[in-house]
ModelCIF file with pLDDT and N, C-alpha, C, O atoms, coordinates in Angstrom:
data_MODEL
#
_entry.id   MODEL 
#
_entity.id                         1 
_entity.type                       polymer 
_entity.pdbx_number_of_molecules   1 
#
_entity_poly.entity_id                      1 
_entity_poly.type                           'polypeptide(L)' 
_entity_poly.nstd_linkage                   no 
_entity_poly.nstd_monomer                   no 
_entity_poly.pdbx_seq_one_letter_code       
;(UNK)(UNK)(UNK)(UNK)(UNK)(UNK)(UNK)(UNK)(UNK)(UNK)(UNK)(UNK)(UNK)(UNK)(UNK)(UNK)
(UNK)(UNK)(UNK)(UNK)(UNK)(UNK)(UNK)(UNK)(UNK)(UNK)(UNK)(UNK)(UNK)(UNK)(UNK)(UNK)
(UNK)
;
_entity_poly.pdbx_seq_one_letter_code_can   XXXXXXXXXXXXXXXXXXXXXXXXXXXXXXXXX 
_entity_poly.pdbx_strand_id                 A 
#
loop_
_entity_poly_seq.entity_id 
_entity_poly_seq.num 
_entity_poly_seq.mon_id 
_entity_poly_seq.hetero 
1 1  UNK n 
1 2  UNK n 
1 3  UNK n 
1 4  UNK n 
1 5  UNK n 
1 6  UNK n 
1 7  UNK n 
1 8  UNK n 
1 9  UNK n 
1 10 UNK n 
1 11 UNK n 
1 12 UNK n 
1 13 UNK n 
1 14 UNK n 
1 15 UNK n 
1 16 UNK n 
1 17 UNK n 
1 18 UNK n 
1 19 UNK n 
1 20 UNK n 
1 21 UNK n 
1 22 UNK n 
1 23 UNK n 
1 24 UNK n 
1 25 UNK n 
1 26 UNK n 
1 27 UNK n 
1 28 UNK n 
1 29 UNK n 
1 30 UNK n 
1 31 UNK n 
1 32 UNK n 
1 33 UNK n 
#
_struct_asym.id          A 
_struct_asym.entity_id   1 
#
loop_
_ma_qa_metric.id 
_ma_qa_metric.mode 
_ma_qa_metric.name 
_ma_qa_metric.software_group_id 
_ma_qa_metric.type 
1 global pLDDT . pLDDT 
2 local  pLDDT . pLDDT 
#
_ma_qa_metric_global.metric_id      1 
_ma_qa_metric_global.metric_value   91.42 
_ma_qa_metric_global.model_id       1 
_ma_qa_metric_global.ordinal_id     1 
#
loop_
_ma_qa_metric_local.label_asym_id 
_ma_qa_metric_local.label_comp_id 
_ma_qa_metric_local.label_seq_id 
_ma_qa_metric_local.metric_id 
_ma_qa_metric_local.metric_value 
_ma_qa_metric_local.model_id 
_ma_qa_metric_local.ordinal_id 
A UNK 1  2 95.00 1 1  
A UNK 2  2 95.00 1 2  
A UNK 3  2 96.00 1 3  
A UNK 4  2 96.00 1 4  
A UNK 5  2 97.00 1 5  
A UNK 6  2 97.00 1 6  
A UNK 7  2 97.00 1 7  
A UNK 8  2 97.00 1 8  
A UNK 9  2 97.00 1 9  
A UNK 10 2 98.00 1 10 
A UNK 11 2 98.00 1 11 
A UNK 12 2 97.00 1 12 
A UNK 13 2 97.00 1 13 
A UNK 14 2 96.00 1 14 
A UNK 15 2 95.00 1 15 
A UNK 16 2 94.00 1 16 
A UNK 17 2 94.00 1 17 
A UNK 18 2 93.00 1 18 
A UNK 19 2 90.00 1 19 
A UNK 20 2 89.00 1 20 
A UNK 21 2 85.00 1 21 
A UNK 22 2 81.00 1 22 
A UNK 23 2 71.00 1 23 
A UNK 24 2 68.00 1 24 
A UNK 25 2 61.00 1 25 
A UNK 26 2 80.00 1 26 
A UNK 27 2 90.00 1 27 
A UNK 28 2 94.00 1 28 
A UNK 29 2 94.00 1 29 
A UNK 30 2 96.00 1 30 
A UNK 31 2 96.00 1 31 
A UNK 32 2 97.00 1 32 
A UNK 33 2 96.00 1 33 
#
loop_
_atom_site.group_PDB 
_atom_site.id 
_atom_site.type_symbol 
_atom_site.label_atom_id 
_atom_site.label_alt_id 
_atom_site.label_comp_id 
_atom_site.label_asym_id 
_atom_site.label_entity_id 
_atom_site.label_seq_id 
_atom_site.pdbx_PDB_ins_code 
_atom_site.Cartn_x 
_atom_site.Cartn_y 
_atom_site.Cartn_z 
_atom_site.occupancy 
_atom_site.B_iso_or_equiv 
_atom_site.pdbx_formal_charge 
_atom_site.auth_seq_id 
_atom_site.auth_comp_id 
_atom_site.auth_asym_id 
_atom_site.auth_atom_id 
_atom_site.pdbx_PDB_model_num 
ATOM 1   N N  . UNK A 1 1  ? 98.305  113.879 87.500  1.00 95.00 ? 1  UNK A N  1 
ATOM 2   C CA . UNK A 1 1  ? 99.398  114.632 88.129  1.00 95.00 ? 1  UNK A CA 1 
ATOM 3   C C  . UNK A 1 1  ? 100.714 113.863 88.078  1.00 95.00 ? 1  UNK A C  1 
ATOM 4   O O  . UNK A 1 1  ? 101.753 114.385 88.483  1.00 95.00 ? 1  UNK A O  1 
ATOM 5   N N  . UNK A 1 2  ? 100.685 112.856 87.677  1.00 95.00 ? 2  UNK A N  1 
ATOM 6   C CA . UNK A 1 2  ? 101.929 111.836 87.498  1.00 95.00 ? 2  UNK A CA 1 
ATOM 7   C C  . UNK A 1 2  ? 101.528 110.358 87.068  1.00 95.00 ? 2  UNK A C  1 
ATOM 8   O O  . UNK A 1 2  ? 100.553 109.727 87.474  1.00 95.00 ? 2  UNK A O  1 
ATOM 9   N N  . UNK A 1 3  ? 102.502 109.943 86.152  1.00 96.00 ? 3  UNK A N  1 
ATOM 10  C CA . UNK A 1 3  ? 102.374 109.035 85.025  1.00 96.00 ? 3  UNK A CA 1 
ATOM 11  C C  . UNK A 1 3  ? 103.324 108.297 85.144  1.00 96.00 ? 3  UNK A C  1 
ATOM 12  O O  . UNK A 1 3  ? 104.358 108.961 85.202  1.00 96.00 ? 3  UNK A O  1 
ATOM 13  N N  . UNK A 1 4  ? 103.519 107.088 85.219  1.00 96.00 ? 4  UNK A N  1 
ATOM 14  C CA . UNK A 1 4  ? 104.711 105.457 84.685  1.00 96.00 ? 4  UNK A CA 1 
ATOM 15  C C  . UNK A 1 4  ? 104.695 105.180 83.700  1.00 96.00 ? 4  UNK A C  1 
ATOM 16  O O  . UNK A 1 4  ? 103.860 105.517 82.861  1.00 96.00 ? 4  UNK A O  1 
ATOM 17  N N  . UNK A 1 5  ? 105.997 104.214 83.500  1.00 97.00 ? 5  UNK A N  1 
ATOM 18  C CA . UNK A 1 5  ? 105.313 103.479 82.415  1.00 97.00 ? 5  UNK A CA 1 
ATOM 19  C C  . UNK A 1 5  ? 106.465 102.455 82.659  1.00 97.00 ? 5  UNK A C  1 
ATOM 20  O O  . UNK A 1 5  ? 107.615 102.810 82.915  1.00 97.00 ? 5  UNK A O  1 
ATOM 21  N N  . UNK A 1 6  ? 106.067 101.172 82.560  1.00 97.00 ? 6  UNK A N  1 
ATOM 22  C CA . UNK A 1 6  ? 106.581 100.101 83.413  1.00 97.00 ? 6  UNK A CA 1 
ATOM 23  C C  . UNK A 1 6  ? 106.403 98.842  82.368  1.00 97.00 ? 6  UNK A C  1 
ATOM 24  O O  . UNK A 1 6  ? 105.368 98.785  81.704  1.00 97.00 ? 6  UNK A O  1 
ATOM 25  N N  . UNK A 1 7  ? 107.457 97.797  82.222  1.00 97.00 ? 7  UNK A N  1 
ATOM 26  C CA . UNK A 1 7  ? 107.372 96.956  81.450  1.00 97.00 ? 7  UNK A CA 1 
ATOM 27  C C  . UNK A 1 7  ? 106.364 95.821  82.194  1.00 97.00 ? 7  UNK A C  1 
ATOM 28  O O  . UNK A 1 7  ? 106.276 95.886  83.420  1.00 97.00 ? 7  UNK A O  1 
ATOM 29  N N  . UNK A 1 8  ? 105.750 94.984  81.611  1.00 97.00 ? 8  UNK A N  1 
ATOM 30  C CA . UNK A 1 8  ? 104.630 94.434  81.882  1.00 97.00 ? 8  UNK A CA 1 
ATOM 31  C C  . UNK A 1 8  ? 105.122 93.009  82.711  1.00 97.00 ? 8  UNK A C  1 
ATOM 32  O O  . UNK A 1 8  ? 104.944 92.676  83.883  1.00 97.00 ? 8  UNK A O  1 
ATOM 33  N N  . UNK A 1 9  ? 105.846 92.294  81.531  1.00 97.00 ? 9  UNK A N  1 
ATOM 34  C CA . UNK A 1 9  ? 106.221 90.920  82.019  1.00 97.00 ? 9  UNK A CA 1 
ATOM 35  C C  . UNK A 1 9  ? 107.120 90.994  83.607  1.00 97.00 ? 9  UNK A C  1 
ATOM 36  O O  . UNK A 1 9  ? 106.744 90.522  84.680  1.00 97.00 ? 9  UNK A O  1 
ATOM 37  N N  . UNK A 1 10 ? 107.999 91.510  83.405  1.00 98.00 ? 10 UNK A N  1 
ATOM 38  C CA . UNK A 1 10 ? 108.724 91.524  85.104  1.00 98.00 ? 10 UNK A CA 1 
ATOM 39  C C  . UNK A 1 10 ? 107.985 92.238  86.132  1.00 98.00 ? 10 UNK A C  1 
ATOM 40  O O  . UNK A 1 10 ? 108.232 92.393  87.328  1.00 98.00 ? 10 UNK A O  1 
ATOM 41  N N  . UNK A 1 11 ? 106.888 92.694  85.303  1.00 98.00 ? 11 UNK A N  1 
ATOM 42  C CA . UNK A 1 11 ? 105.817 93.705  86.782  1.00 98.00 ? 11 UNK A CA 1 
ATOM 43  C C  . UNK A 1 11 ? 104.636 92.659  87.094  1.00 98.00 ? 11 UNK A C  1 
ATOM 44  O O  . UNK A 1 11 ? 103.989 92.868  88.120  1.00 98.00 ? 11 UNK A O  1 
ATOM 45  N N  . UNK A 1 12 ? 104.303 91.560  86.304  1.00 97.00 ? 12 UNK A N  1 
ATOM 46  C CA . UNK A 1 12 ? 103.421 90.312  86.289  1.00 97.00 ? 12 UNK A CA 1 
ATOM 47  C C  . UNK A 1 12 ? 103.994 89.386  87.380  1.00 97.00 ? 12 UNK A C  1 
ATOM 48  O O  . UNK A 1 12 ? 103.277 88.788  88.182  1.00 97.00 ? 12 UNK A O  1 
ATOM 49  N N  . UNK A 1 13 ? 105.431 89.307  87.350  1.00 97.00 ? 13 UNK A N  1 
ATOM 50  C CA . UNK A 1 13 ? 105.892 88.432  87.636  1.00 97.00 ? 13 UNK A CA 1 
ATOM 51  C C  . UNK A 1 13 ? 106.462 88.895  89.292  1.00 97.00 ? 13 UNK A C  1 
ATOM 52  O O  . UNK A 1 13 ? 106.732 88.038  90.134  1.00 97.00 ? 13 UNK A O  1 
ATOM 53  N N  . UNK A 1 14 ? 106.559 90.173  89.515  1.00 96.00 ? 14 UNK A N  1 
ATOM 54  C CA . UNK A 1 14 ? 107.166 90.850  91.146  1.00 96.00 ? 14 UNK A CA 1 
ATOM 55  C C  . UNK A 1 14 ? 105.571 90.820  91.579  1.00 96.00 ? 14 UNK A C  1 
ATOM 56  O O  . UNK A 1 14 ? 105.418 91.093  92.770  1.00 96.00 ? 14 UNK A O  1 
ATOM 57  N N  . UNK A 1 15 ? 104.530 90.583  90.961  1.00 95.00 ? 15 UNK A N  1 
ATOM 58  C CA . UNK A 1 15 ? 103.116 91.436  91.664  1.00 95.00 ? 15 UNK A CA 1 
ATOM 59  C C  . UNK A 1 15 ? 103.039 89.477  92.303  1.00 95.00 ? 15 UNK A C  1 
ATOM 60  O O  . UNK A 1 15 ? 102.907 88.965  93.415  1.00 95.00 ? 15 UNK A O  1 
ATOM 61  N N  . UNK A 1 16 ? 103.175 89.031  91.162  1.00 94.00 ? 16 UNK A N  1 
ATOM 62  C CA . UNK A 1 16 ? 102.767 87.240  91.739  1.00 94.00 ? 16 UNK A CA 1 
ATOM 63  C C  . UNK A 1 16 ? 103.846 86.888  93.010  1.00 94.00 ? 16 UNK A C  1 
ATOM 64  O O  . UNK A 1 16 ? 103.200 86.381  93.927  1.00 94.00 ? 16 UNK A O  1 
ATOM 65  N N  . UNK A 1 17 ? 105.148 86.991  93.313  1.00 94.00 ? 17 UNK A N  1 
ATOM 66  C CA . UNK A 1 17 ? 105.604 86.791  94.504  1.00 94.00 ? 17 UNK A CA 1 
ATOM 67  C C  . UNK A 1 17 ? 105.104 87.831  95.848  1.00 94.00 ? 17 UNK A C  1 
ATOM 68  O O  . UNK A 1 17 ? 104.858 87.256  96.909  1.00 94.00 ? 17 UNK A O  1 
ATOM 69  N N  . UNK A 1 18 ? 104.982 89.116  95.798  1.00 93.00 ? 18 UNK A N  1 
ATOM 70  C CA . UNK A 1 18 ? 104.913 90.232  96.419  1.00 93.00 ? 18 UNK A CA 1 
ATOM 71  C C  . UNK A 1 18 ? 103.509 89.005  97.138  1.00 93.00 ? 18 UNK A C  1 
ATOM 72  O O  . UNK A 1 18 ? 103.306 88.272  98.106  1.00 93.00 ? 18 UNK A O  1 
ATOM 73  N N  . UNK A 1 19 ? 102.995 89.369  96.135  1.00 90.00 ? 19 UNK A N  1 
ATOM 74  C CA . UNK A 1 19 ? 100.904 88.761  96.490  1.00 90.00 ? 19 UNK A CA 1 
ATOM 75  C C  . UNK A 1 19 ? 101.317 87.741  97.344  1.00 90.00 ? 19 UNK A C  1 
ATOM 76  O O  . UNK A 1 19 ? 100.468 87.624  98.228  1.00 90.00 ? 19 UNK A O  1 
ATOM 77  N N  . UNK A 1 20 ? 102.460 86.751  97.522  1.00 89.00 ? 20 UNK A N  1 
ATOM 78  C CA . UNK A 1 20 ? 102.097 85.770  98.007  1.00 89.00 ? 20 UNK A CA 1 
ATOM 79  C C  . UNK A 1 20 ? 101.886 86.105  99.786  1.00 89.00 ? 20 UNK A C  1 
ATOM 80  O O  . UNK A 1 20 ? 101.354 85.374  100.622 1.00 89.00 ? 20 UNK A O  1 
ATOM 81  N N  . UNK A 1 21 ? 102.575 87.606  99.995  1.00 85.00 ? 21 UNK A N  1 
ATOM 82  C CA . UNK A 1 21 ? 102.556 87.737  101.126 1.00 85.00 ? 21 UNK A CA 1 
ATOM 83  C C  . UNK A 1 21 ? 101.289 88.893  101.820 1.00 85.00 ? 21 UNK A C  1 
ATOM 84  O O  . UNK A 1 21 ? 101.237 89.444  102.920 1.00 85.00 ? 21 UNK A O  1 
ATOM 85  N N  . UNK A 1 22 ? 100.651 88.925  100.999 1.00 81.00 ? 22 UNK A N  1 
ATOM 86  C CA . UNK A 1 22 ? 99.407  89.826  101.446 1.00 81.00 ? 22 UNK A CA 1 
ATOM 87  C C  . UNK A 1 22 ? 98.046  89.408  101.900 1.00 81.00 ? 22 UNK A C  1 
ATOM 88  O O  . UNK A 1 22 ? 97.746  88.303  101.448 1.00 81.00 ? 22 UNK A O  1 
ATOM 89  N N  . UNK A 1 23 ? 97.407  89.789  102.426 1.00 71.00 ? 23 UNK A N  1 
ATOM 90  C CA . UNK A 1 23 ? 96.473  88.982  103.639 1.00 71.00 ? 23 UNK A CA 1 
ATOM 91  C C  . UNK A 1 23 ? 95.554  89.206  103.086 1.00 71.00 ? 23 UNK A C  1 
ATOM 92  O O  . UNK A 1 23 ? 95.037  90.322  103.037 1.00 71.00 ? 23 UNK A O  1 
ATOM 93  N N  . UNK A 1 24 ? 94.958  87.774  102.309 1.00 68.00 ? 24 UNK A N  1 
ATOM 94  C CA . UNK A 1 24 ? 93.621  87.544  102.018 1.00 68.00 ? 24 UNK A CA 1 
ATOM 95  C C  . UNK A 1 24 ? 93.566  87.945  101.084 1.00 68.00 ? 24 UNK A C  1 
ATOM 96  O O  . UNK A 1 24 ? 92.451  87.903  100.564 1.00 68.00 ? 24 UNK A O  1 
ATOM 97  N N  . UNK A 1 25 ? 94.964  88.721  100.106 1.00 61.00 ? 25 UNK A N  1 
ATOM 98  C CA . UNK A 1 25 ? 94.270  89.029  98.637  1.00 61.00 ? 25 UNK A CA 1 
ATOM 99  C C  . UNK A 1 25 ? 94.328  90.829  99.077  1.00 61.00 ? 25 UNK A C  1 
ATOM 100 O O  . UNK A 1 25 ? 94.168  91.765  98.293  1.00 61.00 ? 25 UNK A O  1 
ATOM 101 N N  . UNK A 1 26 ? 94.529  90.884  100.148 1.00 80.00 ? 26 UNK A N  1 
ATOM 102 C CA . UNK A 1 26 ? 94.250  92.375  100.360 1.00 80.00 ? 26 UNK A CA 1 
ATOM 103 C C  . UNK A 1 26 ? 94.495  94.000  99.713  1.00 80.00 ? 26 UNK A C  1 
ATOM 104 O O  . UNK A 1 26 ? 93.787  94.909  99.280  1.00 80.00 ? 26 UNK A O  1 
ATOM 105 N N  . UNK A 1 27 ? 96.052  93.716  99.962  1.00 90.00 ? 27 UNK A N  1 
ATOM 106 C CA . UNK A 1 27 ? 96.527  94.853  98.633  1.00 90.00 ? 27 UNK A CA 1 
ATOM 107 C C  . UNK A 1 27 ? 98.235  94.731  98.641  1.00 90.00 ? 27 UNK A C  1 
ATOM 108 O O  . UNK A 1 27 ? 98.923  94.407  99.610  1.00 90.00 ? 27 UNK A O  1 
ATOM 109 N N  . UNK A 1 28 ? 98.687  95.071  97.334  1.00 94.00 ? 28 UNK A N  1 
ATOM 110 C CA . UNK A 1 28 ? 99.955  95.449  97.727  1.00 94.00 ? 28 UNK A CA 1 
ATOM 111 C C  . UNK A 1 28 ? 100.061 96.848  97.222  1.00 94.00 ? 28 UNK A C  1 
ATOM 112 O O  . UNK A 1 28 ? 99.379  97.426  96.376  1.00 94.00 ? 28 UNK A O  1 
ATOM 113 N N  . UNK A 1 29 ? 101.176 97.303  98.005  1.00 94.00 ? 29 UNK A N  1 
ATOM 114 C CA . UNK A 1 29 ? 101.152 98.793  97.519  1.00 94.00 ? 29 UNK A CA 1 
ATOM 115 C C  . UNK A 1 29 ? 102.798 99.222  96.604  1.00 94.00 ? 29 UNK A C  1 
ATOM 116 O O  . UNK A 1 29 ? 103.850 98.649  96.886  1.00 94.00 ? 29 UNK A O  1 
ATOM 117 N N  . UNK A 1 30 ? 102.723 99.983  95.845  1.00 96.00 ? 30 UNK A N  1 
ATOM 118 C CA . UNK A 1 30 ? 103.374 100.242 94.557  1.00 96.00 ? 30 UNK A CA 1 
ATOM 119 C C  . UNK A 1 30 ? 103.775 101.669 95.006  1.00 96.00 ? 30 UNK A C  1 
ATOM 120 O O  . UNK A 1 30 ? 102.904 102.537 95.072  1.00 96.00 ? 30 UNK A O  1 
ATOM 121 N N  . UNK A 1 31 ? 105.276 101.985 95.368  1.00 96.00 ? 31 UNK A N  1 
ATOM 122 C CA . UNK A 1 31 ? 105.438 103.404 95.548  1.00 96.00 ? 31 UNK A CA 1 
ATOM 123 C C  . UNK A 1 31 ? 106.605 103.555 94.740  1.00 96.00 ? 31 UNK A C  1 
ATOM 124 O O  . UNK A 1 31 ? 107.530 102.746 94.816  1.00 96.00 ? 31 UNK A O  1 
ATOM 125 N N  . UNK A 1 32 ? 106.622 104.494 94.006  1.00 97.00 ? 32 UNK A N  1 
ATOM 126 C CA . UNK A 1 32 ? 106.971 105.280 92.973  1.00 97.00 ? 32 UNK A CA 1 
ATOM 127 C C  . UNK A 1 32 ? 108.084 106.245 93.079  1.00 97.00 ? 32 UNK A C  1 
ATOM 128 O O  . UNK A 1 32 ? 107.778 107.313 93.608  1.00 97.00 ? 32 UNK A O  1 
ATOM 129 N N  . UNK A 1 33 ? 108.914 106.150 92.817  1.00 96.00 ? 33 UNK A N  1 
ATOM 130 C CA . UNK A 1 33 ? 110.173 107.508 92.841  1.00 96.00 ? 33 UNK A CA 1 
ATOM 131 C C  . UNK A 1 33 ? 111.019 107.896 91.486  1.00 96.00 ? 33 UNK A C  1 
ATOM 132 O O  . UNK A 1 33 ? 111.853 108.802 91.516  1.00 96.00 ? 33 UNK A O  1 
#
Protein backbone atom coordinates (compact mmCIF):
# COMPACT_ATOMS: atom_id res chain seq x y z
CA UNK A 1 0.00 0.00 0.00
CA UNK A 2 3.06 2.29 0.09
CA UNK A 3 6.66 2.12 -1.00
CA UNK A 4 10.29 4.29 -0.28
CA UNK A 5 13.07 4.32 -1.57
CA UNK A 6 15.86 5.78 0.47
CA UNK A 7 19.59 6.06 -0.09
CA UNK A 8 21.41 3.49 1.94
CA UNK A 9 24.71 5.05 3.21
CA UNK A 10 23.16 8.22 5.13
CA UNK A 11 20.19 5.81 6.31
CA UNK A 12 23.21 3.34 7.83
CA UNK A 13 24.62 6.06 9.28
CA UNK A 14 21.12 8.14 11.07
CA UNK A 15 19.95 4.34 12.15
CA UNK A 16 23.68 4.00 14.06
CA UNK A 17 23.26 7.41 16.08
CA UNK A 18 19.28 7.21 16.46
CA UNK A 19 20.16 3.33 18.00
CA UNK A 20 22.37 4.83 20.35
CA UNK A 21 19.36 6.03 22.16
CA UNK A 22 17.00 3.06 22.23
CA UNK A 23 16.56 0.73 25.15
CA UNK A 24 18.22 -2.43 24.94
CA UNK A 25 18.34 -2.60 21.20
CA UNK A 26 14.60 -2.19 21.30
CA UNK A 27 13.30 -0.38 18.24
CA UNK A 28 13.49 2.73 16.46
CA UNK A 29 10.68 3.86 14.60
CA UNK A 30 10.82 5.32 10.90
CA UNK A 31 7.76 7.58 10.00
CA UNK A 32 7.28 8.46 6.61
CA UNK A 33 5.66 11.55 4.86
Amino acid sequence: TAMASIEVAPLQEAIRRVSLLTDRNAQIRMEFS
